[in-house]
Every structure is written in C-alpha cells, then in structure tokens.
Protein backbone atom coordinates (compact mmCIF):
# COMPACT_ATOMS: atom_id res chain seq x y z
CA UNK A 1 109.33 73.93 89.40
CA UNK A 2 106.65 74.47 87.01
CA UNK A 3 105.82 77.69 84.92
CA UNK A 4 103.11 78.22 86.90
CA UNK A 5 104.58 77.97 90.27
CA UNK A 6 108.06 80.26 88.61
CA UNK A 7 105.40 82.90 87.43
CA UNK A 8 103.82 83.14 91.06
CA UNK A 9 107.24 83.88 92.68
CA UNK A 10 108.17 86.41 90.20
CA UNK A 11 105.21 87.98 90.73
CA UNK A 12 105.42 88.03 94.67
CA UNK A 13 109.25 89.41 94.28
CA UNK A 14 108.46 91.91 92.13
CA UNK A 15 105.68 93.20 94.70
CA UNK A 16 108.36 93.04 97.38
CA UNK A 17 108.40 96.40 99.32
CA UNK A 18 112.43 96.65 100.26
CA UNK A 19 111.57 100.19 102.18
CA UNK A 20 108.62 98.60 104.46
CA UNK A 21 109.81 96.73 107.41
CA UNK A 22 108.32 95.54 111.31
CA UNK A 23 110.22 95.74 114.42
CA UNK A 24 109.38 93.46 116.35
CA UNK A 25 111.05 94.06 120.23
CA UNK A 26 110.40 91.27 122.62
CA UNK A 27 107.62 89.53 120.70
CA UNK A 28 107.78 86.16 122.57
CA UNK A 29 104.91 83.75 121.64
CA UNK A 30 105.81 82.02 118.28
CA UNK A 31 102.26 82.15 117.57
CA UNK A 32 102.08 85.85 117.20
CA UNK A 33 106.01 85.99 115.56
CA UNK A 34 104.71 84.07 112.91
CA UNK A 35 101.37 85.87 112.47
CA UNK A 36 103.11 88.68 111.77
CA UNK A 37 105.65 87.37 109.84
CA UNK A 38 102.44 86.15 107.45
CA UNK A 39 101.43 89.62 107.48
CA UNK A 40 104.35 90.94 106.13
CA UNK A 41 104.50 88.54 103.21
CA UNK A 42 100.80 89.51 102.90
CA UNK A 43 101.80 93.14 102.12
CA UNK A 44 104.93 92.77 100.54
CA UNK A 45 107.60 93.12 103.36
CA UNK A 46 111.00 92.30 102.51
CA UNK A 47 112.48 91.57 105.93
CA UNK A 48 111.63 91.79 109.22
CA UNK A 49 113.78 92.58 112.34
CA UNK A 50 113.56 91.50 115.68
CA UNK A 51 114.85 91.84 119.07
CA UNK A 52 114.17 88.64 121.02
CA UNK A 53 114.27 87.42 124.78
CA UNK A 54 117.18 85.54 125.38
CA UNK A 55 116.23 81.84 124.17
CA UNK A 56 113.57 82.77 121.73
CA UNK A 57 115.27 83.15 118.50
CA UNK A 58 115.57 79.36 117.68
CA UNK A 59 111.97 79.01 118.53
CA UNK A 60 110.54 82.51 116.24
CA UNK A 61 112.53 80.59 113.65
CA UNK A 62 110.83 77.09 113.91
CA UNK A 63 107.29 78.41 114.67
CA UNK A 64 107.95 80.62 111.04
CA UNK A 65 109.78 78.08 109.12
CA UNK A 66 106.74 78.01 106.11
CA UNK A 67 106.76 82.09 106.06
CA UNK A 68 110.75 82.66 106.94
CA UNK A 69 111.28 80.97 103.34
CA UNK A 70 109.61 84.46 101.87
CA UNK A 71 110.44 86.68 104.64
CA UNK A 72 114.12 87.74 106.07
CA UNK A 73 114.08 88.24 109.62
CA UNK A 74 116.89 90.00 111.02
CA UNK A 75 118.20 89.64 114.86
CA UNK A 76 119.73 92.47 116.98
CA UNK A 77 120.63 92.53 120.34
CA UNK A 78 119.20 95.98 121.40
CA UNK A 79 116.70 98.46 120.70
CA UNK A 80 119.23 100.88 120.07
CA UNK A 81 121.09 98.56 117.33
CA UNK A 82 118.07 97.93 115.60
CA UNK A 83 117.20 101.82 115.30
CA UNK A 84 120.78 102.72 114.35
CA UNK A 85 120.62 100.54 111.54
CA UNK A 86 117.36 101.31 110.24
CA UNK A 87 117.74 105.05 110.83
CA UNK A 88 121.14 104.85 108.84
CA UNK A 89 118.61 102.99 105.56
CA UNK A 90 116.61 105.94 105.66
CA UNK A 91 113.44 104.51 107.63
CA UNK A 92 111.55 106.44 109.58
CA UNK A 93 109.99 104.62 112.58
CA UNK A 94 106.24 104.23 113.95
CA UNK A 95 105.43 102.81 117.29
CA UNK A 96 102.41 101.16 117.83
CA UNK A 97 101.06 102.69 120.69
CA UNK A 98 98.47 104.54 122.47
CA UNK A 99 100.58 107.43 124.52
CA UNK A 100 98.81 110.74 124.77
CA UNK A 101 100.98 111.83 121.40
CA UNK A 102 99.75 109.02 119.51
CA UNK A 103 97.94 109.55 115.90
CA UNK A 104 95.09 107.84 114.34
CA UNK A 105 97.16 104.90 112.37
CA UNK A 106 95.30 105.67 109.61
CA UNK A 107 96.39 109.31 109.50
CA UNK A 108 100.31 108.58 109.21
CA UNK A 109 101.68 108.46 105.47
CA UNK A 110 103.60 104.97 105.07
CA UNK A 111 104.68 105.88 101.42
CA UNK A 112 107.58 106.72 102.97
CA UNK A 113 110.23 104.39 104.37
CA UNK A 114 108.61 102.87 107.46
CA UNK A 115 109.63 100.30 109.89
CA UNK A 116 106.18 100.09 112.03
CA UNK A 117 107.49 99.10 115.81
CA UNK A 118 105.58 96.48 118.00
CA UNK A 119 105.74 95.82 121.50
CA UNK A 120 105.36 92.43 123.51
CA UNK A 121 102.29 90.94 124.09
CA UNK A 122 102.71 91.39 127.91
CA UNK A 123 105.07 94.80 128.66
CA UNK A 124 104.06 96.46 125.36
CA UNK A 125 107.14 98.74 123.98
CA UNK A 126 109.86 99.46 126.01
CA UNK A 127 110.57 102.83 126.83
CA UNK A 128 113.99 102.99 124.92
CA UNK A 129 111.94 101.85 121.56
CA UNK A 130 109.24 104.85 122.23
CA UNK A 131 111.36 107.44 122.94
CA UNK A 132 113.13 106.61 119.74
CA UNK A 133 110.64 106.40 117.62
CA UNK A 134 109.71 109.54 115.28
CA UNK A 135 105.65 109.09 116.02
CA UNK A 136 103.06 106.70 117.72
CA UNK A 137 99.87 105.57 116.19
CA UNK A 138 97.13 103.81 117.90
CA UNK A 139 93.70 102.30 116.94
CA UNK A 140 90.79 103.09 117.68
CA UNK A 141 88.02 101.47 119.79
CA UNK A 142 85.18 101.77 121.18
CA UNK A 143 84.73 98.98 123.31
CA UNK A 144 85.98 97.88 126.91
CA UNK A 145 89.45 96.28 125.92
CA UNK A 146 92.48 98.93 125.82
CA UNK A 147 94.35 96.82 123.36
CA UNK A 148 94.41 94.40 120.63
CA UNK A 149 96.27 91.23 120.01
CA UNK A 150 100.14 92.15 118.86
CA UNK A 151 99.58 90.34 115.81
CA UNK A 152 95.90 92.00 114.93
CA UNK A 153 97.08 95.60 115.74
CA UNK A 154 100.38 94.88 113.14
CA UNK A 155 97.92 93.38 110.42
CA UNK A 156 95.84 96.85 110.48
CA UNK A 157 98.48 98.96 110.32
CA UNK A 158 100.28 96.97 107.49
CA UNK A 159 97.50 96.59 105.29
CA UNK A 160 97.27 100.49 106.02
CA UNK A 161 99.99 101.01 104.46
CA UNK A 162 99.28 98.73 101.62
CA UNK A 163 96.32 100.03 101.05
CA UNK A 164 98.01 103.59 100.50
CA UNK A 165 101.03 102.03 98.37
CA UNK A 166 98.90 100.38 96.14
CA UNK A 167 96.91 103.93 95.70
CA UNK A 168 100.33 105.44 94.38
CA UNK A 169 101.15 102.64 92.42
CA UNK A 170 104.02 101.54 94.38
CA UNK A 171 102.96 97.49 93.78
CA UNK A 172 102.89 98.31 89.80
CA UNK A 173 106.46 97.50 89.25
CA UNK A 174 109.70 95.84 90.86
CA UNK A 175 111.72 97.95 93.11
CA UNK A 176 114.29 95.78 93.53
CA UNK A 177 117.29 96.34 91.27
CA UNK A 178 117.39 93.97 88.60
CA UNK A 179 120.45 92.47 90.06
CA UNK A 180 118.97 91.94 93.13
CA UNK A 181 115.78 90.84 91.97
CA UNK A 182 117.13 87.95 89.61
CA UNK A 183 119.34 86.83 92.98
CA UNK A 184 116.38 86.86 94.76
CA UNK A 185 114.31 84.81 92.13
CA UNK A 186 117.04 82.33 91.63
CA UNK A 187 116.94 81.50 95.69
CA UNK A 188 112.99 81.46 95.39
CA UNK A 189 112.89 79.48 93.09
CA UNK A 190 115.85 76.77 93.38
CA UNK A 191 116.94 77.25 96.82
CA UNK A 192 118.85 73.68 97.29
CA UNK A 193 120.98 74.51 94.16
CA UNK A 194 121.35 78.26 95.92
CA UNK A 195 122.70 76.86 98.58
CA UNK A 196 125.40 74.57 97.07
CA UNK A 197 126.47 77.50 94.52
CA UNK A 198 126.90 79.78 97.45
CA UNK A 199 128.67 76.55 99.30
CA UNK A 200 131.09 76.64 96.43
CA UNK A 201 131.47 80.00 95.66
CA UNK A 202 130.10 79.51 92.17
CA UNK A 203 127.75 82.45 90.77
CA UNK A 204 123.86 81.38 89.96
CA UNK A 205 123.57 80.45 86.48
CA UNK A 206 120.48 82.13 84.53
CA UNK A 207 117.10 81.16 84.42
CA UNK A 208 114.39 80.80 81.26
CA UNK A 209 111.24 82.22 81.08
CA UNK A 210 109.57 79.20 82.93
CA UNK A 211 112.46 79.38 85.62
CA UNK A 212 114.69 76.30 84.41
CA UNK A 213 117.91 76.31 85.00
CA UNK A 214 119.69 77.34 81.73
CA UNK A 215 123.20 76.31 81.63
CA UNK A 216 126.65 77.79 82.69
C-alpha cells in the first residue's frame, strides 16, 4: 500500500454517496451487471441491490469481481423485499421507464434519497417494480429505436444525478460517519488483514496518515 494508492481510496470513500443506490430486477447478462456496477462506482454509489434469475447471482458476482471490491451488491428474493427495505431507509424510488406517466430523467431531483430502478434487458420492469415505484423517467430520443441498452440508460441517469449532487456540494465532504468511514477505509485498504480480524473477532487496529498499519 503506498501513500499514493491510501490517498486515492480515501478520497473515493469519502465521495461515497450512502443515500444513492440502483435496483437492478432481473438484469441477466453479466456484461451489463457489471457495466452498471462501474457506473455506480463512477458516481459514488455505495451499494447496489439486485434481484436475480434463479442461477445468476454466482455469475453477476464473477463477471463484477474488479468493481464488487468498491461496490456492495445486495441480493433479495423479490421485488417487494427489495422495496420494503429501501422504503424503510428512506429512499424514494425511480423507474426507468417510458409509461405514459413517465418524466424527462433530467427533470426528477436525485438530491434526495434515490434508488433509480432498472428493468431486464429483454422484459424491461416487471409490473410489481412499476407499480411500486413513486415516479418513472424516460429518455429522450429522436431516432427509430424505443430503447437504450440497460446499462447506457442507468449511466445517464446516474451521472444525472451526479451532476446535480455535485451542484449542491454533496461530493465536498464525507457522509459517512466517521466510524463507518475509517471501517470502510481499513477494508479498502487492507482487505486480507480485514478478513482475518473479522475471522477472529479482533477489532481493526488504526491506520497512519499513509494507511500503515499502526499497532494494537
């Protein structure tokens, strides 16, 4: 670990967005999974959740292996379970998709806590996720496709939202409690010796201002 490297993970963590989030129902193709998944850690996403077809999970999780490191991606077996628990965190969720309701993506304020919801590349949202959701959004176009790539659409909409974060100076500062942020850091940044703390039920020790390992 060198200063460098230390200083770079600090300063992605302390960009980390913990009321941002995707929901990602039925997204099969591990190309697109982890597309998105490099979208969120574009943007600052904390975690990710997903509900997968049966047999995909193992895969999302090998396709994403470089970009899981960053991101957490959360399973659930329904809809329903997902929305429950994101609902009960205070998110309010956006599906991405063009119904006759559906806003201009650009027009939706995601300074508040948003989980942005994305269909499957085939079926598109299912109608349990749309009727949940608190608004739709589409994109525009103008030519003779009806609808982007899974993975595209997701990247506008995030950086959407980034780009109206970073306007109210929500990337300025950690929002991670400091507890939570020096966990986080400490996995980041040593996550074999993480691993065998949490193996052995022995706390983290601190780190120094280059991220060495100080001692116990």
């Amino acid at each position: 670990m060198t200063p460098e490297r230390f200083r770079r993970l600090r300063s992605a963590l302390e960009r980390r967005q913990p009321d941002l989030t995707v929901l990602m129902d039925q997204v099969h193709k591990p190309h697109n999974f982890s597309a998105i998944l490099r979208s969120c850690d574009a943007v600052g996403v904390m975690e990710a959740h997903v509900i997968a077809p049966e047999g995909a999970v193992a895969v999302h999780h090998a396709t994403s292996a470089g970009t899981k490191k960053w991101i957490g991606v959360r399973g659930h077996r329904s809809v329903q379970e997902a929305v429950a628990e994101l609902r009960g965190r205070g998110f309010r969720l956006i599906a991405a998709h063009p119904s006759s309701t559906a806003l201009d993506y650009r027009a939706v304020d995601y300074t508040v806590p948003t989980a942005l919801v994305l269909g499957s590349e085939l079926d598109g949202l299912s109608q349990d996720a749309l009727a949940l959701a608190d608004a739709h959004v589409t994109i525009p176009m103008v030519g003779l496709v009806h609808s982007l790539n899974v993975s595209v659409a997701s990247a506008l909409v995030l950086f959407e939202a980034y780009r109206q974060r970073s306007a109210a100076g929500m990337y300025e500062r950690s929002r991670l409690p400091p507890d939570e942020l020096a966990r986080r850091l400490f996995e980041w940044a040593h996550p074999t010796l993480a691993r065998q703390r949490r193996a052995s039920g022995r706390a983290y020790p601190a780190l120094g201002p280059d991220g060495e390992v100080l001692p116990d």
